[in-house]
Every structure is written in C-alpha cells, then in structure tokens.
Protein backbone atom coordinates (compact mmCIF):
# COMPACT_ATOMS: atom_id res chain seq x y z
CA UNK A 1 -29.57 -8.49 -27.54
CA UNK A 2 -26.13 -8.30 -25.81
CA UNK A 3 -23.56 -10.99 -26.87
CA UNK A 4 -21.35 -12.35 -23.59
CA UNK A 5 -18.02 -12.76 -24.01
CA UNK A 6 -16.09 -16.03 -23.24
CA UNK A 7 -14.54 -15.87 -19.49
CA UNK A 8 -11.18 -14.29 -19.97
CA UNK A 9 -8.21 -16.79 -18.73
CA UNK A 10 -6.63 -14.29 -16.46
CA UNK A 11 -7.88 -13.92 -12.81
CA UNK A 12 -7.33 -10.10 -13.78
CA UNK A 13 -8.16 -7.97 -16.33
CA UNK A 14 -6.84 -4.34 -17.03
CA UNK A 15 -9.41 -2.24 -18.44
CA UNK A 16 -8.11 0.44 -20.76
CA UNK A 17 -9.12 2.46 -23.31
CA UNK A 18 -8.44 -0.04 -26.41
CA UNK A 19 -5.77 -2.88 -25.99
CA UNK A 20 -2.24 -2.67 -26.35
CA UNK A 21 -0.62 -5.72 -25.50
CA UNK A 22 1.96 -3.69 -23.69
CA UNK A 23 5.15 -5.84 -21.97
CA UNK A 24 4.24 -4.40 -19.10
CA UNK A 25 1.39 -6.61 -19.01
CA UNK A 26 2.94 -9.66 -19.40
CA UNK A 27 2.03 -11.36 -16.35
CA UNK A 28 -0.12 -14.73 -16.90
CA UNK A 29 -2.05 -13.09 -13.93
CA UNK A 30 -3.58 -10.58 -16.44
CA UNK A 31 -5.41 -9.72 -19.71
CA UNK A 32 -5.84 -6.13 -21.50
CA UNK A 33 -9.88 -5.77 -22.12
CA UNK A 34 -11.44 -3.04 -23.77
CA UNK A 35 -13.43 -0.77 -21.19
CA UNK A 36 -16.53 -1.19 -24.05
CA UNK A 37 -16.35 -4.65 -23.80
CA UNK A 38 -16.39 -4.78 -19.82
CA UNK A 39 -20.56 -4.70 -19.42
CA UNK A 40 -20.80 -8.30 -21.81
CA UNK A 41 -17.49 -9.93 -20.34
CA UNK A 42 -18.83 -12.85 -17.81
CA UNK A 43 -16.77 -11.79 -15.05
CA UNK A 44 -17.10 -14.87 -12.83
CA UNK A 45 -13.72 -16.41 -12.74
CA UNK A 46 -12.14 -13.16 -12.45
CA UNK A 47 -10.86 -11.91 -9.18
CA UNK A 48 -9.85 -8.50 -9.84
CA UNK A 49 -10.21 -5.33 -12.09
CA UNK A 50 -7.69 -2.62 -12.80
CA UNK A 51 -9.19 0.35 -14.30
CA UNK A 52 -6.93 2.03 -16.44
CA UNK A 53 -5.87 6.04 -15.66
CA UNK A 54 -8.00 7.76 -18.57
CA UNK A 55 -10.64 5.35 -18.71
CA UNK A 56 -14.07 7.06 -19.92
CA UNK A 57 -15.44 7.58 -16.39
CA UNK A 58 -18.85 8.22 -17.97
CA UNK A 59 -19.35 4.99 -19.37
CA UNK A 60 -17.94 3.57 -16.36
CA UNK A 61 -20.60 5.66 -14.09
CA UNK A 62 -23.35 4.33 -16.31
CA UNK A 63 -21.88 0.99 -15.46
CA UNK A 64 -21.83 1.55 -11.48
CA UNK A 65 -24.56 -1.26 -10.29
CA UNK A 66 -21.71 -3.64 -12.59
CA UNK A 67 -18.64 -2.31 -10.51
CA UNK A 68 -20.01 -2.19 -6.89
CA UNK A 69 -21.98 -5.66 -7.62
CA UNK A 70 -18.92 -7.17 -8.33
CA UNK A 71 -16.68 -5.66 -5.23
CA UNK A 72 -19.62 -6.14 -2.94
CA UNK A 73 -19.40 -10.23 -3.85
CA UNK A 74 -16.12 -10.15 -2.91
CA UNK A 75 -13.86 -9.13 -5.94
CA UNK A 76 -11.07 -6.13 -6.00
CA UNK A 77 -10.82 -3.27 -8.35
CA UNK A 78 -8.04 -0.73 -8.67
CA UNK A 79 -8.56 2.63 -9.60
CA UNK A 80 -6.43 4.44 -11.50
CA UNK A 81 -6.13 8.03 -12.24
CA UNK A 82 -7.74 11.24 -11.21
CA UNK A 83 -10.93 10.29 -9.99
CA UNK A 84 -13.85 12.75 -10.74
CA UNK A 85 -17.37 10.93 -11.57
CA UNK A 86 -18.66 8.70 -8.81
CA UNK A 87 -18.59 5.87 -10.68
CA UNK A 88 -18.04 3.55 -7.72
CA UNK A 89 -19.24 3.62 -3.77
CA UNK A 90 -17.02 5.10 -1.85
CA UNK A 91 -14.81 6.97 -4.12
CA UNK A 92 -13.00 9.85 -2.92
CA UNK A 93 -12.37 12.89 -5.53
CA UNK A 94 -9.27 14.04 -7.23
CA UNK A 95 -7.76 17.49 -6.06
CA UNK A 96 -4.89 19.02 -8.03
CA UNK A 97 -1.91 19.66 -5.66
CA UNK A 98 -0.83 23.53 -5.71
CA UNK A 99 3.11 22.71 -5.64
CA UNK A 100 6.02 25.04 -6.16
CA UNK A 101 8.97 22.39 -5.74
CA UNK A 102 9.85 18.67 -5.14
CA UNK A 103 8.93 19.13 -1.63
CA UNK A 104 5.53 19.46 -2.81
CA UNK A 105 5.76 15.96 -4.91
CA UNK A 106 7.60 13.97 -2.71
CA UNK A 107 6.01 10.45 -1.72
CA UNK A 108 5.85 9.42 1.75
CA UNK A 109 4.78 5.59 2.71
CA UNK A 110 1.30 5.85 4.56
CA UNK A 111 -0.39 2.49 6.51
CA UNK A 112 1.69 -0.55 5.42
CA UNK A 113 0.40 -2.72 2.60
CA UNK A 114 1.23 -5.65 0.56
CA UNK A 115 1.60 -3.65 -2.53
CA UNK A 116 4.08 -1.25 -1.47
CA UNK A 117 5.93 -3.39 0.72
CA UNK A 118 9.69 -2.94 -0.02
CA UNK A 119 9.22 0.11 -1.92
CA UNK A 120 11.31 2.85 -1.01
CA UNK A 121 9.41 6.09 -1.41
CA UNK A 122 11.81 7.81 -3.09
CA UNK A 123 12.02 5.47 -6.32
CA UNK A 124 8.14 6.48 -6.44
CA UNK A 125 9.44 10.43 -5.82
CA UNK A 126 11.70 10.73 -8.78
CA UNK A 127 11.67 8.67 -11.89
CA UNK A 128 14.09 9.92 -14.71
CA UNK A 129 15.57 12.78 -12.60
CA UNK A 130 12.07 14.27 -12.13
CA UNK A 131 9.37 14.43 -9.59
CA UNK A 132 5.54 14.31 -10.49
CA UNK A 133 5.52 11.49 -12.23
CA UNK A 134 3.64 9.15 -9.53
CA UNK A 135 0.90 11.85 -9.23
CA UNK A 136 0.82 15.58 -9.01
CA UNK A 137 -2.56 15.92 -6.66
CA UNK A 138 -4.08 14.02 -3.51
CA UNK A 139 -7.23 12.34 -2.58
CA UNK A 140 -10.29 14.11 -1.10
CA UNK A 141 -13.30 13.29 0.85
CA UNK A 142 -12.45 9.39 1.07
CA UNK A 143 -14.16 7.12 3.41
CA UNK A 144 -13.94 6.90 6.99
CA UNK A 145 -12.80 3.21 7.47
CA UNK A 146 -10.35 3.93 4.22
CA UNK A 147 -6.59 3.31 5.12
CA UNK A 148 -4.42 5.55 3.73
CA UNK A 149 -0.85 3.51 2.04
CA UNK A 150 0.93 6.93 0.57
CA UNK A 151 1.15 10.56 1.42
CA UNK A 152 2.41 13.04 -0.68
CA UNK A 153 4.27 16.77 -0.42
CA UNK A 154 5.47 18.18 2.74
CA UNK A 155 1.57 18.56 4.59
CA UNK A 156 1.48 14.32 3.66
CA UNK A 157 -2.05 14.18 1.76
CA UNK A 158 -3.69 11.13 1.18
CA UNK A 159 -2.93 9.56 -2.08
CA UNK A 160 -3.25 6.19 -2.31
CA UNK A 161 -5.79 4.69 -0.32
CA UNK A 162 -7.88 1.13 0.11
CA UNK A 163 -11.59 0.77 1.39
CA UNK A 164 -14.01 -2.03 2.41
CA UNK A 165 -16.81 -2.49 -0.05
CA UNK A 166 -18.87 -5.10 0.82
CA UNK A 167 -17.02 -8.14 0.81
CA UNK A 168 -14.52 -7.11 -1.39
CA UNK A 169 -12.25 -3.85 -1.39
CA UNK A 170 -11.57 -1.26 -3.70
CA UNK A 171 -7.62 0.32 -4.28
CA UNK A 172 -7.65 4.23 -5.40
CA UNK A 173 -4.37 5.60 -7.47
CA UNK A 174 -4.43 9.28 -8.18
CA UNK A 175 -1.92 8.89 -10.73
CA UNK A 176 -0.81 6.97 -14.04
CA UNK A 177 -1.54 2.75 -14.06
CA UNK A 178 0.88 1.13 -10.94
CA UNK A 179 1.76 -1.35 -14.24
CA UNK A 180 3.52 1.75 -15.76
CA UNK A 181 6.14 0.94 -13.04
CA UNK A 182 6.71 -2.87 -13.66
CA UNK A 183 10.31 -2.63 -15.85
CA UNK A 184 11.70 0.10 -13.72
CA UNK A 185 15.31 -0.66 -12.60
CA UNK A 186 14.51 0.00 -8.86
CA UNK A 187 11.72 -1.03 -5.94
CA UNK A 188 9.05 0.71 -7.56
CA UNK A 189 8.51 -2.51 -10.23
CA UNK A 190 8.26 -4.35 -7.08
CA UNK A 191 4.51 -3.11 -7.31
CA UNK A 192 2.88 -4.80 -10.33
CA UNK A 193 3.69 -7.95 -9.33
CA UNK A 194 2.52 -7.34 -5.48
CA UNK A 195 -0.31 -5.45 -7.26
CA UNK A 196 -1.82 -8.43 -9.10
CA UNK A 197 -1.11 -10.67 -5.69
CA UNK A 198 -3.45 -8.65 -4.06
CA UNK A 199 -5.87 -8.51 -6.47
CA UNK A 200 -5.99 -12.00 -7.33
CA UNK A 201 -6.74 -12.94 -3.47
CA UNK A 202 -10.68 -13.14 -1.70
C-alpha cells in the first residue's frame, strides 16, 4: 500500500534525480523532490512541475496518466532536457543539431513570452566564452497549436516551445534545467524567476 506524502509548501516542485538543495533553488516558490517520490506526493496545492534535464524518462513514461492528468486540470510542467520517450501528450522529440561553428549554436528569440522577456539572446548564446551550453540540438515533430519562444543556428529551429494541454500548458527545454541560469551575471538569470511566475499562475 502506497504511503502519500504531506503537500509540499512550494506552489512548485523541481523534480530531479535525488535532491540537492542547490542555491539555485532558493526561491520560496520552489522545493527539490525526488522524481521516485513524485507518484505518492499529493500534488493538489501545487501549481507547477519542473522536470529536471536527466530525469529517468522511463519511470516518468510509466507515470504518463499522472503528468497529463495533472496539466489537463489546469497545472504547468516544464520539460527539461532532450526529450526522447513520450512520456507526456504532445511532446515533440529531441534531434541532435549537426553544427560546425557558433553560427550553428546561436540562440535567436522566437514568439514572445513571459519567461524570456528581457533576455537578450546572446547571454543564452555564449556563457563562459563558449557556445552550446543552452542546448546543442532542436525540437522535432511538436504540435500544431505549439508556439515556438527560441530558435537556434543559422536555419532558426525550434527549441523552446509551449503547448495547450487541456487546461493547463506544458513548456519544452531541449537543454540543461532554465534554474542552471538563475546566478548568472547577465539577462539570462532573468529566467528562473520569470520561470516560476509562469508556472505558479492558472
């Protein structure tokens, strides 16, 4: 018999592989669960689910009625990482970009959106002096009525993109957590915080 977990505090919870109680993650807004613990968590006072890039997408697939029930009532989950079970409706897959250069790398803004708003592209193109590190591929077959918020190399891919699910809408990242950004010393931290605003709205 399966044991529920208290409600967490947060409206949001970050689901990762193990908790690290990273400063990164120091917004009241959010708690660090355990992707494990995610099927016995009561999930009614939270708003919004970030799943963590190298989260075990098998578990999460066997977990898919959990995911799209909880999006279709109206919550918000953000995907991070490469995409490549269809663990929730509507997901696009993850396709490895074939780049010889920056050029290839280089982040363009897409459709405007909250989270990116005031972000200039090019803190998101080059981090430490090197490009990649926001995501080295692009999103495939995503849904029709999907808006696409970032582009990337010089034919503009989709990368980031957001879709309708029900009542509730679903955020796809083909790269490392958005939260990796939130202590950078330029607009890219701007998007944790405008992350977890979204998120944490019906």
């Amino acid at each position: 018999m399966s044991t529920t977990h208290s409600p967490p505090v947060a409206p949001v919870l970050h689901v990762t592989m193990g908790t690290h109680s990273r400063a990164a993650d120091a917004d009241p807004r959010m708690d660090e669960i355990d992707i494990y613990r995610l099927p016995t968590t009561d999930l009614t006072d939270v708003r919004g689910l970030i799943i963590g890039a190298g989260s075990d997408q098998i578990f999460l697939e066997r977990h898919r009625e959990l995911l799209d029930g909880f999006v279709r009532a109206g919550g918000r989950i953000a995907v991070m990482g490469h995409a490549v079970t269809d663990f929730l409706t509507g997901l696009g897959v993850w396709r490895k970009l074939a780049y010889t250069g920056p050029k290839d790398l280089w982040i363009s803004i897409g459709e405007p959106h909250p989270i990116w708003e005031g972000v200039d592209p090019d803190d998101l193109s080059v981090r430490k002096g090197v490009t990649g590190f926001y995501a080295r591929g692009y999103a495939d077959k995503i849904p029709a009525d999907a808006i696409v918020t970032t582009r990337i190399g010089r034919h503009a891919l989709p990368l980031d993109y957001i879709y309708p699910l029900g009542d509730g809408q679903v955020l796809v990242h083909g790269g490392n957590d958005l939260t990796n950004y939130a202590n950078d010393p330029n607009t890219s931290a701007r998007m944790t915080p405008q992350l977890l605003d979204w998120l944490v709205q019906r």
